[in-house]
C-alpha atoms as a PDB file:
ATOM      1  CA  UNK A   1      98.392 129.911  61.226  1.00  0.00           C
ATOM      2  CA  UNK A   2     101.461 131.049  59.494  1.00  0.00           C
ATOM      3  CA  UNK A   3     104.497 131.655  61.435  1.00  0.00           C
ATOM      4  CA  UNK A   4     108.128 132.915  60.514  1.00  0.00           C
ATOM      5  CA  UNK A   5     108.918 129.683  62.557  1.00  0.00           C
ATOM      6  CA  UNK A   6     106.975 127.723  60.144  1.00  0.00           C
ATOM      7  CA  UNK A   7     107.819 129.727  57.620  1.00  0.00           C
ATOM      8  CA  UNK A   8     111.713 128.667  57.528  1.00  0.00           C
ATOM      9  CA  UNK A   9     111.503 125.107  58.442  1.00  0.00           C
ATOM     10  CA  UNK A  10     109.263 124.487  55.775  1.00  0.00           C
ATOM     11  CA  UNK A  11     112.098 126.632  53.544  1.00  0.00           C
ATOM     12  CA  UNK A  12     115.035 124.317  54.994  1.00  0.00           C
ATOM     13  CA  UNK A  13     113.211 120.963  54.934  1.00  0.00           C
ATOM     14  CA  UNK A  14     112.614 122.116  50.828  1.00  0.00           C
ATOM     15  CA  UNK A  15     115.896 122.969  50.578  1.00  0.00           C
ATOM     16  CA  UNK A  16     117.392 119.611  51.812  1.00  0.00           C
ATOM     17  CA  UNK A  17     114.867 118.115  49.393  1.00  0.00           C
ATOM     18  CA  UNK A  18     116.456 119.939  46.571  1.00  0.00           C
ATOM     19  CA  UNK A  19     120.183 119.349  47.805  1.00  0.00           C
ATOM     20  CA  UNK A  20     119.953 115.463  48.528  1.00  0.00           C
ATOM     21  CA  UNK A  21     117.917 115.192  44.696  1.00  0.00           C
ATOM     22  CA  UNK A  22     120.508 117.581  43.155  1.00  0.00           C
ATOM     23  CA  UNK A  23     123.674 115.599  45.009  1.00  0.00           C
ATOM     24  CA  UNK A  24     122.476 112.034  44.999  1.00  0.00           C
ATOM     25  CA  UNK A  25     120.183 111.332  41.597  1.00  0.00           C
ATOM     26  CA  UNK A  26     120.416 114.308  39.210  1.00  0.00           C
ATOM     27  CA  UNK A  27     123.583 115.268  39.420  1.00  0.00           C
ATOM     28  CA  UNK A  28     125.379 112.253  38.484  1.00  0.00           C
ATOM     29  CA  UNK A  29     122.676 111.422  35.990  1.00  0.00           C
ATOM     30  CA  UNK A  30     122.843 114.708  34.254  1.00  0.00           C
ATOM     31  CA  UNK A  31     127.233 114.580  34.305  1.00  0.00           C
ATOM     32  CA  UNK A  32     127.007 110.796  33.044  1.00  0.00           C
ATOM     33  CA  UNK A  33     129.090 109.532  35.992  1.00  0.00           C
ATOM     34  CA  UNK A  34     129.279 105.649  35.799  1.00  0.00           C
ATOM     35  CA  UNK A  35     127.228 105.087  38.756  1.00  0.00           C
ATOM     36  CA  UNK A  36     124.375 106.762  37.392  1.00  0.00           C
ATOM     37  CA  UNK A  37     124.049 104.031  34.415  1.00  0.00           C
ATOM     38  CA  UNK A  38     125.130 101.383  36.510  1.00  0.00           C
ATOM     39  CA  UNK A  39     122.605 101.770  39.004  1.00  0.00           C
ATOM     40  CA  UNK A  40     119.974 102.429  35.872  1.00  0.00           C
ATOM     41  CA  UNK A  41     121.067  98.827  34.972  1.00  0.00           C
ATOM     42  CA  UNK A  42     120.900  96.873  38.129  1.00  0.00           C
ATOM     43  CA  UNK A  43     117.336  98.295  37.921  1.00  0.00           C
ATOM     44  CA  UNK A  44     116.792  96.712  34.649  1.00  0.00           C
ATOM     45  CA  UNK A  45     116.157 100.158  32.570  1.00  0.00           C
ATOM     46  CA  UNK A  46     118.052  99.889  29.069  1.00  0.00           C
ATOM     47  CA  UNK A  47     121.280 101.598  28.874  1.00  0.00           C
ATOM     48  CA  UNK A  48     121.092 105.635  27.660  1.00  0.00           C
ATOM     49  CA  UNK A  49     117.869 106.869  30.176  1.00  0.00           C
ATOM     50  CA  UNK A  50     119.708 108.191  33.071  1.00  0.00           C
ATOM     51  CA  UNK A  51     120.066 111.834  31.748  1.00  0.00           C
ATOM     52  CA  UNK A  52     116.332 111.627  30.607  1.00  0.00           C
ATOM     53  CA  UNK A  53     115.417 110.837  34.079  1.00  0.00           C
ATOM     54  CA  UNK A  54     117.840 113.392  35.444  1.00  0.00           C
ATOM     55  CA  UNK A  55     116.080 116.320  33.605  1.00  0.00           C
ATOM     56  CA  UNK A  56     113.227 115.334  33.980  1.00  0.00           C
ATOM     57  CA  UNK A  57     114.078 115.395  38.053  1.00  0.00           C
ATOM     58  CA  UNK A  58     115.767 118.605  37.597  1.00  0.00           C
ATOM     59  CA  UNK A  59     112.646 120.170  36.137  1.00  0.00           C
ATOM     60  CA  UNK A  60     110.449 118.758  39.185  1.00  0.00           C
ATOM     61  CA  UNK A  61     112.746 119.957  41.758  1.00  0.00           C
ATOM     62  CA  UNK A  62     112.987 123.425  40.006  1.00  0.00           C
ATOM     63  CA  UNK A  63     109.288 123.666  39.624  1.00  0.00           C
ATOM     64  CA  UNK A  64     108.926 122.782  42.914  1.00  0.00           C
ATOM     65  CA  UNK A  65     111.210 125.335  44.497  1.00  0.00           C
ATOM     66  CA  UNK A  66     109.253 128.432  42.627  1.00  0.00           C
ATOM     67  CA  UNK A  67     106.530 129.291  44.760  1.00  0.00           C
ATOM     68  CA  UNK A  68     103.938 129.836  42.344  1.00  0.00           C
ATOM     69  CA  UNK A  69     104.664 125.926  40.380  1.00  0.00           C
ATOM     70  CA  UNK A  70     105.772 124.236  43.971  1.00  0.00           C
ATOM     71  CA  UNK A  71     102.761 122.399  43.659  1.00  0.00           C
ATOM     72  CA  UNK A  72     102.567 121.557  40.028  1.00  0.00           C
ATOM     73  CA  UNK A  73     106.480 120.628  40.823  1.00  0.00           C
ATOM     74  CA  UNK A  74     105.269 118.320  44.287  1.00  0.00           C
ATOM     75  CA  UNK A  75     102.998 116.251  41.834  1.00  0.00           C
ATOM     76  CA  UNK A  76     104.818 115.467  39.131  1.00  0.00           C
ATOM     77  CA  UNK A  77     107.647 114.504  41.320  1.00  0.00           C
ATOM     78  CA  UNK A  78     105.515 112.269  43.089  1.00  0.00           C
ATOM     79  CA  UNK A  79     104.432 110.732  40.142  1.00  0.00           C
ATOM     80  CA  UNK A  80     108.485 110.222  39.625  1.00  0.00           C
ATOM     81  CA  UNK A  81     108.901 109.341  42.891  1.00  0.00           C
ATOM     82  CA  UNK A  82     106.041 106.455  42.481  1.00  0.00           C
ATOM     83  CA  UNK A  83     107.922 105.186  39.233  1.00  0.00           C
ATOM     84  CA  UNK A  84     110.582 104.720  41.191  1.00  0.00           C
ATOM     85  CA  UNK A  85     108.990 102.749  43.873  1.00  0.00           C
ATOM     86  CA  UNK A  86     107.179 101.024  41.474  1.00  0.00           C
ATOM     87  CA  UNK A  87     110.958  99.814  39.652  1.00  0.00           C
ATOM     88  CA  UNK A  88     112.232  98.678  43.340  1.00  0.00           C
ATOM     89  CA  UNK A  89     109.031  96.437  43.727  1.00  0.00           C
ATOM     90  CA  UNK A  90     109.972  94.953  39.914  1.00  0.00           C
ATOM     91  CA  UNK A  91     113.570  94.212  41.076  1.00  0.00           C
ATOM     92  CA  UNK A  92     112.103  92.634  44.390  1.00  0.00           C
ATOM     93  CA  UNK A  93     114.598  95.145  46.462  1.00  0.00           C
ATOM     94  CA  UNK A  94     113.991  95.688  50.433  1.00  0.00           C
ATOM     95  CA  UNK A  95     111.058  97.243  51.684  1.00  0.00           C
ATOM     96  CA  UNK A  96     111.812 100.056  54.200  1.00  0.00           C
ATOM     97  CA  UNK A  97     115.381 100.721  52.722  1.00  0.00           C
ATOM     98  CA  UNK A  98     115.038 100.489  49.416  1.00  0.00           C
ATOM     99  CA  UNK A  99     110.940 100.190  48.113  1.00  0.00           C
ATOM    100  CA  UNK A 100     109.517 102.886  50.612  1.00  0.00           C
ATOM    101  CA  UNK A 101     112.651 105.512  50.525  1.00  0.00           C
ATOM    102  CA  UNK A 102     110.711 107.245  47.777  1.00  0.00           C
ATOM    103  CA  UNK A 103     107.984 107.760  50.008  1.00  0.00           C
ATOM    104  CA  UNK A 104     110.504 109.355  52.596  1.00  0.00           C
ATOM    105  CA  UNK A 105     111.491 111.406  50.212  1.00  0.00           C
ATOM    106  CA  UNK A 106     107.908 112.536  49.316  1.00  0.00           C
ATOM    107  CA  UNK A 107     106.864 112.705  52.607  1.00  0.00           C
ATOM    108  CA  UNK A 108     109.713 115.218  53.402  1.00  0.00           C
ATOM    109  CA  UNK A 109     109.067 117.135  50.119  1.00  0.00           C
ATOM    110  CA  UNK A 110     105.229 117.566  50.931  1.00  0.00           C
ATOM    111  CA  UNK A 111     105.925 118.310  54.550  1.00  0.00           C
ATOM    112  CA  UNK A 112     108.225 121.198  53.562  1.00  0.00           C
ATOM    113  CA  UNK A 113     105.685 122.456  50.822  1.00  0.00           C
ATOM    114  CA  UNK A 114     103.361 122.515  53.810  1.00  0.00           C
ATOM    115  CA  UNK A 115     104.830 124.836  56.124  1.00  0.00           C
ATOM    116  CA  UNK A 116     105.954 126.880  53.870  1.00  0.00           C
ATOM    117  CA  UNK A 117     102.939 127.359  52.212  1.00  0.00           C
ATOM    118  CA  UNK A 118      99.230 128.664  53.388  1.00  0.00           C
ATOM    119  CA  UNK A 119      97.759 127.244  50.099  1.00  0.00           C
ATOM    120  CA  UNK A 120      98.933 123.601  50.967  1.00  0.00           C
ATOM    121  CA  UNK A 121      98.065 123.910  54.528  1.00  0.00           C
ATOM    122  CA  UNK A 122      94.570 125.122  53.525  1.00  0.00           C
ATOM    123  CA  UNK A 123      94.150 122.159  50.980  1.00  0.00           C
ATOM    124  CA  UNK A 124      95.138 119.334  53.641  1.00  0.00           C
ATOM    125  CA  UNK A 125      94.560 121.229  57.466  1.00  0.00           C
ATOM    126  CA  UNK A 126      95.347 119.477  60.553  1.00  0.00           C
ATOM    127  CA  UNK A 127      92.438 119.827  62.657  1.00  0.00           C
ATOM    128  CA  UNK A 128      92.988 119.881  66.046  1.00  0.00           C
ATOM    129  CA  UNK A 129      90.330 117.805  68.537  1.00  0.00           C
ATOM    130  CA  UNK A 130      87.415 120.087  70.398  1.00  0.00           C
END
């Protein structure tokens, strides 16, 4: 099944994706706005690997917004995305706010990538009950 309905949410859910990474983590990694370090910090990562990180993001998000990479781009952000989970265990932060928002965020990546593509929905299919 592949419907324009389908179609377009799975377009707008990826967009949001893209928009809340590009507003909220790469962007003020990648312009060196305080925040961006200071966060880094409270996290315990040494000072000068936010901009790393934040192209490193940037190239997930782009790869995962080109149809034919989206999902090369779904998997290594999900490997990011697990890093990042894995650095709010290590700081001992909250579990559903803080240590599971990265798998929110995959969660609503993948489930964009999957209505908007055939190849995903073939790969994981929701089978309905006879």
């Amino acid at each position: 099944m592949n419907t324009p309905a389908m179609l377009w949410t799975g377009r707008v859910l990826s967009g949001l994706f893209a928009l809340f990474m590009l507003g909220a983590s790469i962007a003020p990694k990648l312009l060196g706005l305080p925040v961006a370090e200071e966060t880094m910090a409270q996290l315990g990562w040494p000072p000068g690997y936010a901009l790393l990180i934040g192209v490193i993001e940037l190239v997930c998000v782009v790869l995962y917004l080109i149809p034919r990479t989206s999902v090369l781009g779904a998997v290594l952000m999900m490997g990011l995305l697990g890093g990042a989970m894995a650095t709010q265990i290590r700081v001992d932060n909250p579990l559903f706010s803080h240590i599971l928002f990265s798998l929110y965020l995959g969660l609503f990546m993948w489930g964009g990538l999957w209505l908007r593509s055939q190849r995903v929905r073939a790969l994981f299919p929701i089978q309905q009950e006879a």
